[in-house]
C-alpha atoms as a PDB file:
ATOM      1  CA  UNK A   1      76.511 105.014  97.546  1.00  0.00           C
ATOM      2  CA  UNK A   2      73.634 103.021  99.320  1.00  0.00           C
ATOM      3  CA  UNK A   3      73.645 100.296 101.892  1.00  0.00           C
ATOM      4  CA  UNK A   4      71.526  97.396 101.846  1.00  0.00           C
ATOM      5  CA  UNK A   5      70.825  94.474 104.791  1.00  0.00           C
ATOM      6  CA  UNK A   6      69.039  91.499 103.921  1.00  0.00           C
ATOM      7  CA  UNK A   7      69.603  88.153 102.314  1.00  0.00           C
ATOM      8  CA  UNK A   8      72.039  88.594  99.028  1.00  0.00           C
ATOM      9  CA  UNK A   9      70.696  87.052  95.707  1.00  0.00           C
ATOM     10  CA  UNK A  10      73.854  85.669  93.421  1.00  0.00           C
ATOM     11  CA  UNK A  11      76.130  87.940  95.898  1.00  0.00           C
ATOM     12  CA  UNK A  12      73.889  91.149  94.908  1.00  0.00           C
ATOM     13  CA  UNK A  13      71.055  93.091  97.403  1.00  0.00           C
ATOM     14  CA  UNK A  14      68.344  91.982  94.414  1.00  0.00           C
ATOM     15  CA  UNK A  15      68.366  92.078  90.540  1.00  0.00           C
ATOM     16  CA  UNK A  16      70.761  94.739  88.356  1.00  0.00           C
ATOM     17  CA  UNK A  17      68.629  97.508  86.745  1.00  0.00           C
ATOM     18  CA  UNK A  18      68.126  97.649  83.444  1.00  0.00           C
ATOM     19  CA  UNK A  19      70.948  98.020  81.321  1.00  0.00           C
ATOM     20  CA  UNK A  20      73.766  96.702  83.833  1.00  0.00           C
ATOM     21  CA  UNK A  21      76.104  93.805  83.588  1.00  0.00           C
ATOM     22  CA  UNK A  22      78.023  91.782  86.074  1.00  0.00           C
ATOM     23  CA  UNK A  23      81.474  92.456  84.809  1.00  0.00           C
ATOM     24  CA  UNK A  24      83.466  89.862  87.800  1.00  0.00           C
ATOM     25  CA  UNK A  25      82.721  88.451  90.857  1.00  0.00           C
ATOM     26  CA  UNK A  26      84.833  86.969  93.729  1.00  0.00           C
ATOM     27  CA  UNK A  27      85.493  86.573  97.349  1.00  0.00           C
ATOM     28  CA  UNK A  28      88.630  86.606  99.392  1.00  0.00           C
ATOM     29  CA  UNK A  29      91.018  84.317 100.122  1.00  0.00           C
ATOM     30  CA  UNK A  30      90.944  82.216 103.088  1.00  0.00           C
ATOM     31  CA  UNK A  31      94.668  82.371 103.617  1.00  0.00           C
ATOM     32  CA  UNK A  32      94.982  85.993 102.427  1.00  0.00           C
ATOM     33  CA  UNK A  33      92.256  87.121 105.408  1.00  0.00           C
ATOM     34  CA  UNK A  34      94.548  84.759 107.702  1.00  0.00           C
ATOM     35  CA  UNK A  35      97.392  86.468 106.709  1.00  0.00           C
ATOM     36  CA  UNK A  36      96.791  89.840 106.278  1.00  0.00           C
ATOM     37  CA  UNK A  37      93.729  90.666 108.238  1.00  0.00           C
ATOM     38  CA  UNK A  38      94.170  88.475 110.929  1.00  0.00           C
ATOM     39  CA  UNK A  39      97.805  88.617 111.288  1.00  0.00           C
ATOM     40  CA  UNK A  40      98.295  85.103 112.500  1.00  0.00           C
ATOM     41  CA  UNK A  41     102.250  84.764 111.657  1.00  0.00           C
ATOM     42  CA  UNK A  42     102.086  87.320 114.446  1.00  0.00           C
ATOM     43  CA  UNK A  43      99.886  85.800 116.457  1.00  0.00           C
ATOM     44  CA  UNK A  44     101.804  82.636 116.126  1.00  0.00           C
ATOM     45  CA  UNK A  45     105.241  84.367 116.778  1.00  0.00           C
ATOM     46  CA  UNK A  46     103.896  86.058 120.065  1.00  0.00           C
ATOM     47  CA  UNK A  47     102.572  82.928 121.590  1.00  0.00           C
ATOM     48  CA  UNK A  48     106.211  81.130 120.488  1.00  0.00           C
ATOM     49  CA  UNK A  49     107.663  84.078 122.489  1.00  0.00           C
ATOM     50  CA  UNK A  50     105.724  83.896 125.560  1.00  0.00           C
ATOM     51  CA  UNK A  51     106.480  80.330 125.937  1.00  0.00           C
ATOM     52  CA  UNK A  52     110.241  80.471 125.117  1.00  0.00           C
ATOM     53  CA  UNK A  53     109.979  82.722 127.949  1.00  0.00           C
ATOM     54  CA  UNK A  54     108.169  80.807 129.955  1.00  0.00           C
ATOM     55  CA  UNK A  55     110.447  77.987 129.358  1.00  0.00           C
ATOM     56  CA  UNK A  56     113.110  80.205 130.197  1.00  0.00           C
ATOM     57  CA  UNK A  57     112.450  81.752 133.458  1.00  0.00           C
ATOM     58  CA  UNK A  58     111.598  77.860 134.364  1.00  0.00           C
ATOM     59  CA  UNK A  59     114.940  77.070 133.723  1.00  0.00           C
ATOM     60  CA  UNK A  60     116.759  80.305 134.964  1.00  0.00           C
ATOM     61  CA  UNK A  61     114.856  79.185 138.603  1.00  0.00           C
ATOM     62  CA  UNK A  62     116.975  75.715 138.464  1.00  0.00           C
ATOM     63  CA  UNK A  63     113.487  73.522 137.363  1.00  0.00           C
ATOM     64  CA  UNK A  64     114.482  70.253 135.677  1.00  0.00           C
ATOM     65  CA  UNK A  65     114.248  70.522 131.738  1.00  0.00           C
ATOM     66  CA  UNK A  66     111.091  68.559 131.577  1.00  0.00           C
ATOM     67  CA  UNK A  67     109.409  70.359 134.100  1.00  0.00           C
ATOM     68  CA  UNK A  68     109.883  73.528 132.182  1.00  0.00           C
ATOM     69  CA  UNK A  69     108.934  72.369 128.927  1.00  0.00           C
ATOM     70  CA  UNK A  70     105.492  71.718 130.507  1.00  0.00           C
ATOM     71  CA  UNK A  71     105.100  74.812 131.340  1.00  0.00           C
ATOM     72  CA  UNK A  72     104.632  76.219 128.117  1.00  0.00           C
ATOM     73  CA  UNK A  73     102.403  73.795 127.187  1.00  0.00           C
ATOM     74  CA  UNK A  74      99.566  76.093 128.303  1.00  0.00           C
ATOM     75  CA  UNK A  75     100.876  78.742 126.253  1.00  0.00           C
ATOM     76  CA  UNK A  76     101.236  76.049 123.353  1.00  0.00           C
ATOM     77  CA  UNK A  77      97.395  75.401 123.906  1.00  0.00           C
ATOM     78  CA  UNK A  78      96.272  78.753 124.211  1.00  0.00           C
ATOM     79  CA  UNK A  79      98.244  79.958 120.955  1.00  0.00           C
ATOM     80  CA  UNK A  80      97.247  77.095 118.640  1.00  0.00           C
ATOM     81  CA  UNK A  81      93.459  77.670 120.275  1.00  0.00           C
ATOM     82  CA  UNK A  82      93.957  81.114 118.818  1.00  0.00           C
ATOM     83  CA  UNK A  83      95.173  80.586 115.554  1.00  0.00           C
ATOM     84  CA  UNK A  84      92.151  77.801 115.198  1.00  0.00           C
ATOM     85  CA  UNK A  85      90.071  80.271 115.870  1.00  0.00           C
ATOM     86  CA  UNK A  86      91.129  83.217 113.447  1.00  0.00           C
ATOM     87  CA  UNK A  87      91.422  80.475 110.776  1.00  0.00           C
ATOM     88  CA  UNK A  88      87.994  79.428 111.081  1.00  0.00           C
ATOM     89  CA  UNK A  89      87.109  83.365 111.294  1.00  0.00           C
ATOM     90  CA  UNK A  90      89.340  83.725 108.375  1.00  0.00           C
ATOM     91  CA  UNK A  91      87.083  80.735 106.263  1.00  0.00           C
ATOM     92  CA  UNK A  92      84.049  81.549 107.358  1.00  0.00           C
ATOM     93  CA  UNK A  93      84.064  85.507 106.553  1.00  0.00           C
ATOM     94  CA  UNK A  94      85.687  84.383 103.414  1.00  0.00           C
ATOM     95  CA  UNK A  95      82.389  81.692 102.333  1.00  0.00           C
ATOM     96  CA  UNK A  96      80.230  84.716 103.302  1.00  0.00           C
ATOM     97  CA  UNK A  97      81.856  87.717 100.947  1.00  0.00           C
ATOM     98  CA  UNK A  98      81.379  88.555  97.662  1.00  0.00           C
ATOM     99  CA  UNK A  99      82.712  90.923  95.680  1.00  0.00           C
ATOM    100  CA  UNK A 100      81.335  92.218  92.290  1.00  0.00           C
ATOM    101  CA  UNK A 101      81.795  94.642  89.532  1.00  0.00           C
ATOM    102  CA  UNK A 102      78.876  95.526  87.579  1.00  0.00           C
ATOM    103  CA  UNK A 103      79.410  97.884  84.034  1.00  0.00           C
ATOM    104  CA  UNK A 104      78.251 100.874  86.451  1.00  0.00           C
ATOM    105  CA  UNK A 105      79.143  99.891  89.922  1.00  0.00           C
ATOM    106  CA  UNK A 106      81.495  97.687  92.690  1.00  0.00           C
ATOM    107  CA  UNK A 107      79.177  95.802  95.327  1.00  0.00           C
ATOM    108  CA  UNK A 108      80.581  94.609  98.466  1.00  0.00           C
ATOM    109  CA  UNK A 109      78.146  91.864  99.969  1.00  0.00           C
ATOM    110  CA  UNK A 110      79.858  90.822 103.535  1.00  0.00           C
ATOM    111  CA  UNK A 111      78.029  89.685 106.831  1.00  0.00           C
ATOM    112  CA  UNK A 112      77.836  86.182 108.321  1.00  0.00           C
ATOM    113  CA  UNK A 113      74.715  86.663 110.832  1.00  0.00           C
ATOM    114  CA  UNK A 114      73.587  89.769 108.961  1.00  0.00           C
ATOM    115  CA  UNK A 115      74.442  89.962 105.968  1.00  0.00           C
ATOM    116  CA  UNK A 116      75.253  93.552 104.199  1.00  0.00           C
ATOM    117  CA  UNK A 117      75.457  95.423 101.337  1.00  0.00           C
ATOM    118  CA  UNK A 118      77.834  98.320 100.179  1.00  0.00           C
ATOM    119  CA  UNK A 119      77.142  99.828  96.454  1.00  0.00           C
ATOM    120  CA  UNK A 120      79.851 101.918  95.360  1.00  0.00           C
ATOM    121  CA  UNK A 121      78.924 103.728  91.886  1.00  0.00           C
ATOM    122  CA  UNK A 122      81.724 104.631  89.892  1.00  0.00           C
ATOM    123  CA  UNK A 123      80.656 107.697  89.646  1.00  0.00           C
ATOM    124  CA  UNK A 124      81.810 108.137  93.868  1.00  0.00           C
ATOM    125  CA  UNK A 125      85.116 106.771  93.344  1.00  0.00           C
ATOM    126  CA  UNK A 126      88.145 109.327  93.252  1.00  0.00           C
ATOM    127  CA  UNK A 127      91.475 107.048  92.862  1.00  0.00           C
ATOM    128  CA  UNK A 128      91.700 103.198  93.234  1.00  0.00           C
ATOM    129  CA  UNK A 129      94.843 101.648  94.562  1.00  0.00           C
ATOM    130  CA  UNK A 130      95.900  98.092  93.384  1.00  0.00           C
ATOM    131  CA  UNK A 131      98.701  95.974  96.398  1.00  0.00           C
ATOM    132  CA  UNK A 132      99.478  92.649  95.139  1.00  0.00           C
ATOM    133  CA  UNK A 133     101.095  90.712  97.901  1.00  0.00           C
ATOM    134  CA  UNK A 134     104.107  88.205  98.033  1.00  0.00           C
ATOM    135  CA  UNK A 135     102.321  84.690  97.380  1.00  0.00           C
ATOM    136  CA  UNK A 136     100.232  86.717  94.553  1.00  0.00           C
ATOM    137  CA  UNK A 137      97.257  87.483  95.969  1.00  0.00           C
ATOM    138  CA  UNK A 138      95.604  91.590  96.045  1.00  0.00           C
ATOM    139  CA  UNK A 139      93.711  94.068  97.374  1.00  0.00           C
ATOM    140  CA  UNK A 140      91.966  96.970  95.715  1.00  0.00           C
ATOM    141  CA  UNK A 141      91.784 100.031  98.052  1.00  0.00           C
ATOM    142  CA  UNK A 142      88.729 102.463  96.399  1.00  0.00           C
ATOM    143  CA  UNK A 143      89.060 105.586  97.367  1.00  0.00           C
ATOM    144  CA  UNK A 144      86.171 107.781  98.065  1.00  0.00           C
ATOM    145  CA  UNK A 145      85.383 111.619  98.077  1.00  0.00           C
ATOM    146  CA  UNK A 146      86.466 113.017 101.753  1.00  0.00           C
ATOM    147  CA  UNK A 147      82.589 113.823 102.681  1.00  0.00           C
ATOM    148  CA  UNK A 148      81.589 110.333 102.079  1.00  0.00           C
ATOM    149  CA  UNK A 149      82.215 108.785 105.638  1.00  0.00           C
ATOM    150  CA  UNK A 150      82.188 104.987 106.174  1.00  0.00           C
ATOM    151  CA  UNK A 151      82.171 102.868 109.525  1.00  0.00           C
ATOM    152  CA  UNK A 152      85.752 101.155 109.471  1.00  0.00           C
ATOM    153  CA  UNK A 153      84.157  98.971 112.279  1.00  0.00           C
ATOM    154  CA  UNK A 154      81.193  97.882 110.385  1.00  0.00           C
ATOM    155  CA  UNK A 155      83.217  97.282 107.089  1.00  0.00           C
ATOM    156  CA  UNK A 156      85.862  95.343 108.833  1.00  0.00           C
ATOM    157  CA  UNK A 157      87.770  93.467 107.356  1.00  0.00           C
ATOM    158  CA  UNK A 158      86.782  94.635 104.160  1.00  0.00           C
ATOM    159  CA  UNK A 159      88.202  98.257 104.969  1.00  0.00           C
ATOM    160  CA  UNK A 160      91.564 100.179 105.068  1.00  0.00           C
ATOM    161  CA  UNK A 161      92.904 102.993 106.968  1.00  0.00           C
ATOM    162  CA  UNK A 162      93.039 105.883 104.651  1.00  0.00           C
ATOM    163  CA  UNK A 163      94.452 109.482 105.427  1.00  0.00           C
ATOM    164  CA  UNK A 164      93.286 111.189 108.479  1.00  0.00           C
ATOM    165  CA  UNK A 165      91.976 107.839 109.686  1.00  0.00           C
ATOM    166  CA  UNK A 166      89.292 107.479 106.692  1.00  0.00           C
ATOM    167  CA  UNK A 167      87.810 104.358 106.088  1.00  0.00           C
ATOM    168  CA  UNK A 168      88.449 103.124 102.438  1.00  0.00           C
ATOM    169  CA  UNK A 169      86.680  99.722 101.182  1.00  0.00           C
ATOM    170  CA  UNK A 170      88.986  97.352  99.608  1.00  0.00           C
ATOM    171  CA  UNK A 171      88.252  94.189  97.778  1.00  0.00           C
ATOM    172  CA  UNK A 172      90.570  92.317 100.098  1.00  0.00           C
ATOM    173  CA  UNK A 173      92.510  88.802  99.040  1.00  0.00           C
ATOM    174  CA  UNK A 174      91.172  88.609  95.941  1.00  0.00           C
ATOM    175  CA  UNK A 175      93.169  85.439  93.407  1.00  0.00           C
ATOM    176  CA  UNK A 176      93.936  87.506  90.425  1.00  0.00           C
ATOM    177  CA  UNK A 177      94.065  91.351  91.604  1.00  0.00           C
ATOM    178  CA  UNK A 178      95.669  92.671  88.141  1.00  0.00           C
ATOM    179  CA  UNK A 179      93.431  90.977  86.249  1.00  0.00           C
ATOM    180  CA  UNK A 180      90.112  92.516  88.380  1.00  0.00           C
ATOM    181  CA  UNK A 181      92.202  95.447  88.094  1.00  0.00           C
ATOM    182  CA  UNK A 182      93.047  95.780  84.636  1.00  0.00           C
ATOM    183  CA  UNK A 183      88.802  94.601  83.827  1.00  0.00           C
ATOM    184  CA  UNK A 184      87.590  97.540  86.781  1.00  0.00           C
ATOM    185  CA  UNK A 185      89.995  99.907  84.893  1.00  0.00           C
ATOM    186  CA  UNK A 186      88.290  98.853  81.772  1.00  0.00           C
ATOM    187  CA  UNK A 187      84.675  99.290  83.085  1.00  0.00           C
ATOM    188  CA  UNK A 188      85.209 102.844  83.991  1.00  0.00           C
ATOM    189  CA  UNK A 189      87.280 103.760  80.787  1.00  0.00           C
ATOM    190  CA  UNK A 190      84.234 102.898  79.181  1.00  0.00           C
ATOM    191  CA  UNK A 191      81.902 104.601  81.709  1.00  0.00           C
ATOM    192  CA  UNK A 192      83.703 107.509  81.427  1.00  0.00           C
ATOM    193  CA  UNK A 193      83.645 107.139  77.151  1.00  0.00           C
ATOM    194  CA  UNK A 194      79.852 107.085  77.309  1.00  0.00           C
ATOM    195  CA  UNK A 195      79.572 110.689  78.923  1.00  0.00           C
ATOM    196  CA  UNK A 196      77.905 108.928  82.394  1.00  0.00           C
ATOM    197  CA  UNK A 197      80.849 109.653  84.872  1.00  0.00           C
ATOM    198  CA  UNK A 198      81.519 112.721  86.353  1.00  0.00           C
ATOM    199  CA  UNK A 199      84.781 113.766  86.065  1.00  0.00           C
ATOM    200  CA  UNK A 200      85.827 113.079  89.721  1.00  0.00           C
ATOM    201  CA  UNK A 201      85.829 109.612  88.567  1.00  0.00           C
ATOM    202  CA  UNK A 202      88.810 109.612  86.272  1.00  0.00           C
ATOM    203  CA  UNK A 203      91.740 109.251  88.462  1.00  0.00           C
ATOM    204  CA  UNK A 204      90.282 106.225  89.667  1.00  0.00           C
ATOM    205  CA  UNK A 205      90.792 104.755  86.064  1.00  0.00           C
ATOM    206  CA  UNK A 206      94.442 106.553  85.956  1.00  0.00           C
ATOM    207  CA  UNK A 207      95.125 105.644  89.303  1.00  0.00           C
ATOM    208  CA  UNK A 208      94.591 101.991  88.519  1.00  0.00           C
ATOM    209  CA  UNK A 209      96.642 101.732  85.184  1.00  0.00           C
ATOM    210  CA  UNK A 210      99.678 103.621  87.026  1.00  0.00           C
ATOM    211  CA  UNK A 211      99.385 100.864  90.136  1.00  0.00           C
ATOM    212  CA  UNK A 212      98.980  98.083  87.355  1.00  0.00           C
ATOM    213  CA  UNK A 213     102.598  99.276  85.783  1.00  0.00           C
ATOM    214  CA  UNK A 214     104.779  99.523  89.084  1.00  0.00           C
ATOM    215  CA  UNK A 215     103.126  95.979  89.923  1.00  0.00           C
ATOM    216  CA  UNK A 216     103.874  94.289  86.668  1.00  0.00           C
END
């Protein structure tokens, strides 16, 4: 596993050796980020809260109705301020991620001022999880040997909280997760066919197939 910072070429820290193919590429979701990494129907519903009980507490002091209605206007502006603002988060982290699947690899470019490079061979990956959410789009949680130790700060958002608080990269919001799924599945089967994957790697392959039948 290597790290690169610079400027990404096509998504990728420079050309693919010799021998390598780009298998997929993608980004997140704007909505899915939103959503899921941003949390904004919570957002939204604690800002509705504090002003209903703003609103309230107006009214439970004898204010006239209109009177207390404007007092959770601030809270109105403040809470759609908010939600602006992880939306445009949400848009702009998704224009500046890509993720990509080579016939040997998964590359996680991310980084809007700096942008960043995570290589993760297949050859480091113990089990992959697939999560398809509600509305249809995925992430793809890739699990990674317990001495390999990742920033979860750094990788945010493009991270998940493993077991005993591990970091684990995850292609996050991606459109068609069972399809980048089935096709990383596919990559390592044949990895692993051609004698150039240690056997640590096969779970990842199992682990993937067995997530792709209980999400089907």
């Amino acid at each position: 596993m290597s790290r690169f910072k610079g400027t990404p070429r096509g998504g990728l820290p420079g050309p693919l050796p010799a021998g390598e193919e780009m298998l997929w590429q993608g980004a997140p979701t704007f909505w899915a980020l939103a959503k899921y990494a941003f949390r904004v129907r919570i957002v939204g519903a604690y800002f509705v809260f504090l002003i209903l009980l703003r609103v309230g507490a107006a009214l439970a002091e004898g204010d006239p109705l209109k009177f207390s209605i404007g007092t959770g206007v601030t809270g109105l502006y403040m809470g759609a301020a908010a939600l602006g603002m992880f939306c445009v988060l949400s848009s702009l982290i998704a224009r500046s991620t890509s993720y990509t699947i080579t016939t040997k690899r998964v590359v996680i470019t991310y980084g809007m001022a700096l942008p960043k490079s995570v290589n993760l061979p297949f050859s480091r990956l113990e089990a992959a999880d697939l999560r398809v959410n509600a509305e249809g789009t995925g992430d793809i949680v890739l699990k990674l040997p317990e001495k390999v130790r990742l920033s979860y700060l750094l990788l945010w958002p493009h991270v998940h909280g493993g077991q005993n608080g591990r970091a684990e990269p995850v292609l996050r919001g991606i459109a068609d997760p069972r399809d980048v799924a089935t096709l990383l599945s596919e990559a390592i089967g044949r990895t692993v066919a051609q004698g150039e994957l240690v056997v640590a790697a096969v779970p990842a392959r199992e682990a993937l197939e067995t997530m792709q039948a209980h999400a089907a």
